[in-house]
Protein backbone atom coordinates (compact mmCIF):
# COMPACT_ATOMS: atom_id res chain seq x y z
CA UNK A 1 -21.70 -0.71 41.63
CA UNK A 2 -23.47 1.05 38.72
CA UNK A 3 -22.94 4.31 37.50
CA UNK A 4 -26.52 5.42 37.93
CA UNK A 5 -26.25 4.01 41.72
CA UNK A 6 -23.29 6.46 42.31
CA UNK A 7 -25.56 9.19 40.67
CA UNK A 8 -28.25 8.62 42.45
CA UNK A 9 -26.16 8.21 45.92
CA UNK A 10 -24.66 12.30 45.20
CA UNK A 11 -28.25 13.32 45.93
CA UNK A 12 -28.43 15.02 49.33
CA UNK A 13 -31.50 13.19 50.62
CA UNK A 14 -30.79 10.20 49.66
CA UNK A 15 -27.50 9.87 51.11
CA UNK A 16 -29.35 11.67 54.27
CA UNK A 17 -32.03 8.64 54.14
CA UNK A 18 -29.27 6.16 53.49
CA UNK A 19 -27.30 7.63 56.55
CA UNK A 20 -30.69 6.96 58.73
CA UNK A 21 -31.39 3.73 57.80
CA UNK A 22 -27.62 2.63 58.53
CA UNK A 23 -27.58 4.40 61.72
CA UNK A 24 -31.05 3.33 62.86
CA UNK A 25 -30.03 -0.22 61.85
CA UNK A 26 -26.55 -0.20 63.87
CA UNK A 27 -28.65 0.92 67.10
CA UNK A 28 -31.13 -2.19 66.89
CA UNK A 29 -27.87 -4.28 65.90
CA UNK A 30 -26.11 -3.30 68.81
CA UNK A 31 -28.96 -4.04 70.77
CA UNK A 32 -30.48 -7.30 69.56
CA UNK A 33 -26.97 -9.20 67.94
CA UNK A 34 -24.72 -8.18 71.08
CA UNK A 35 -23.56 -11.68 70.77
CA UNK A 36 -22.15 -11.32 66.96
CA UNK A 37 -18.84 -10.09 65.35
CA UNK A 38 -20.24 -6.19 64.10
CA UNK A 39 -17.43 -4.21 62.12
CA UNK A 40 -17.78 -1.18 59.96
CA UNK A 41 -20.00 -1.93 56.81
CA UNK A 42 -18.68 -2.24 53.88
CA UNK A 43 -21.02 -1.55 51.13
CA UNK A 44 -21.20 0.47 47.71
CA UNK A 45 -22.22 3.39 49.82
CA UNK A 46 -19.70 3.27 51.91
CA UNK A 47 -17.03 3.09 49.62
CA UNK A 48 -18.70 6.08 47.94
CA UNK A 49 -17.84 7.83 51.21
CA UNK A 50 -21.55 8.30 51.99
CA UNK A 51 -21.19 7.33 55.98
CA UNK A 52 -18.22 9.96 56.39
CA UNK A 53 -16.59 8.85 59.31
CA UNK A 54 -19.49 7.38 61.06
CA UNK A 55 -19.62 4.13 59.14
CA UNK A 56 -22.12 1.88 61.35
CA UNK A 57 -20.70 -1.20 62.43
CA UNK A 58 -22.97 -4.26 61.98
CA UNK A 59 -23.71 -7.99 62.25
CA UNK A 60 -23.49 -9.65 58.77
CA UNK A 61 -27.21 -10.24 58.49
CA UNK A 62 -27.67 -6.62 59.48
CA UNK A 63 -25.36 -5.68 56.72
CA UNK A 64 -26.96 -7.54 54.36
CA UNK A 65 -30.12 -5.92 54.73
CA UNK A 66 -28.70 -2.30 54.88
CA UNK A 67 -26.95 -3.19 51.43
CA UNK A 68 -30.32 -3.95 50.14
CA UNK A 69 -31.39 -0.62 51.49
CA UNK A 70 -28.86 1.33 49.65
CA UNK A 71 -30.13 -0.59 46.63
CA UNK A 72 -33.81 0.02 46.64
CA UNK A 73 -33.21 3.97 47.74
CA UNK A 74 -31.09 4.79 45.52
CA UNK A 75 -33.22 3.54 42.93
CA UNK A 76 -36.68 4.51 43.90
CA UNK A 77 -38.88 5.56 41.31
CA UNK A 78 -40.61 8.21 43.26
CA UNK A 79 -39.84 11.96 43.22
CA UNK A 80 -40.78 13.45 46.13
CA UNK A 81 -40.27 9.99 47.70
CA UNK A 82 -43.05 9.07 50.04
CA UNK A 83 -42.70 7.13 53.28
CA UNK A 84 -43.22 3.50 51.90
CA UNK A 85 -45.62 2.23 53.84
CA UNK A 86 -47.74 5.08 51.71
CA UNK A 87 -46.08 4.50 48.41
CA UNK A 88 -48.35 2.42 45.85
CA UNK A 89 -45.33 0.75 44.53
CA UNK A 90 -43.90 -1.60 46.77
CA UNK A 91 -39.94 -1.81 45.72
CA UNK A 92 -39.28 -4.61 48.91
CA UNK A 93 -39.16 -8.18 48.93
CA UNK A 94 -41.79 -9.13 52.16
CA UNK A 95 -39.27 -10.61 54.52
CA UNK A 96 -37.07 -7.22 53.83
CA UNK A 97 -39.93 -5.09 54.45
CA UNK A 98 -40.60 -6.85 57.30
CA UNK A 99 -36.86 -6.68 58.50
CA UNK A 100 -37.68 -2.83 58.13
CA UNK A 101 -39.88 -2.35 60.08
CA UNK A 102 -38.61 -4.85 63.14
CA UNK A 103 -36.03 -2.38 63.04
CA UNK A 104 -37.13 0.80 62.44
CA UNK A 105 -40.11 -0.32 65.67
CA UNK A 106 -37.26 -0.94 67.60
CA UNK A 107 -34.46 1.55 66.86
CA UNK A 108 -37.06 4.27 66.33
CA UNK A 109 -37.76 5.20 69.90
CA UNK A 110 -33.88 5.22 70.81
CA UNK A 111 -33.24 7.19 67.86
CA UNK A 112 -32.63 10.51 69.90
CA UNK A 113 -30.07 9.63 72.57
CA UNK A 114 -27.73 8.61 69.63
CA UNK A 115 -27.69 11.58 68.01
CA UNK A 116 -31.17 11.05 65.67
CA UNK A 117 -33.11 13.73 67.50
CA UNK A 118 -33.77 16.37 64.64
CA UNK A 119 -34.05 13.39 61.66
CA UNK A 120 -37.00 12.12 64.07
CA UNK A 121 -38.78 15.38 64.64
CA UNK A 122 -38.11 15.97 61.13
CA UNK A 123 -39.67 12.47 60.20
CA UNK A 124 -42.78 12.76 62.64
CA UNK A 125 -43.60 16.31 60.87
CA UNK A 126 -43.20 14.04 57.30
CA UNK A 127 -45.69 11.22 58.71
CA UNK A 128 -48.50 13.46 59.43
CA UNK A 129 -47.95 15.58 55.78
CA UNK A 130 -48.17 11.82 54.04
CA UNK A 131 -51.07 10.49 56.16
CA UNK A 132 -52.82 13.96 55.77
CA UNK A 133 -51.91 13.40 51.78
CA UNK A 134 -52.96 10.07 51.28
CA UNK A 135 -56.48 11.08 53.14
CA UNK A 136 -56.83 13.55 50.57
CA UNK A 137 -56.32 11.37 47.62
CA UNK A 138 -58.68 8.20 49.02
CA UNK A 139 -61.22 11.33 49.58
CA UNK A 140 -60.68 12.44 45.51
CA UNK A 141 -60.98 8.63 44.93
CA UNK A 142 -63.66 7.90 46.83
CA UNK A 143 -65.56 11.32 45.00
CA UNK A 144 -64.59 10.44 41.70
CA UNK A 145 -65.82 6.78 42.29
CA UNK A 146 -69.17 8.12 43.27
CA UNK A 147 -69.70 10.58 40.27
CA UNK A 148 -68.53 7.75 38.13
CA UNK A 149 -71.06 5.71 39.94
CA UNK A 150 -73.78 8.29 39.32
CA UNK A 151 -72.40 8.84 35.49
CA UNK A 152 -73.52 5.22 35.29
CA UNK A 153 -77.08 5.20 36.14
């Protein structure tokens, strides 16, 4: 573990985000690997006490992708960070992106019975401030392209 992973893992929202993840990933766990070993994750996070006392408990694999989690929030470049299927900088490997969103399909939905009910209002209300964002900035692109166009002529 780093020094600016610790740092970065004392920021409120991204231990709140890391917390998510986890959580969201031990309900499709429980779910889909019923037939696998799952103990309590251990992880830089964890041992940084970021779970509290509601470490998930997970399959290895599902571990293993949670630890990259940790990894690529803590160090995201982006301040507010976006949701990343609206980020322009894609910090995932494909086959963990698509592990992410297996998951999150999954898990999503079944978020609120297990205790995920504000994150999930919380996240809807997020969604439609990104997708209303990233309408306004293809609209300023697609303006700027056409006086550039114009400029041209």
């Amino acid at each position: 573990m780093t020094g600016r992973f610790a740092e970065r893992m004392r920021d409120k929202k991204v231990r709140a985000d890391t917390r998510i993840v986890a959580g969201l990933a031990a309900i499709y766990c429980a779910a889909k690997h019923k037939d696998r070993e799952r103990l309590p994750l251990e992880s830089d996070a964890s041992r940084l006490g970021v779970y509290g006392r509601r470490v998930p408990k997970l399959c290895e694999e599902c571990a293993a992708h949670i630890r990259y989690a940790e990894k690529r929030r803590a160090y995201c470049p982006r301040d507010p960070k976006p949701f990343c299927a609206h980020c322009d900088t894609h910090c995932y490997k494909r086959d963990e992106s698509e592990w992410q969103r297996q998951m999150m399909t999954y898990a999503g939905p079944r978020s609120m019975w297990h205790g995920y009910a504000i994150p999930g209002i919380k996240h809807a209300l997020e969604a439609r401030k990104w997708k209303r964002e990233m309408a306004r900035r293809a609209d300023r692109e697609a303006r700027s392209a056409g006086n550039t166009n114009d400029a041209a002529r």
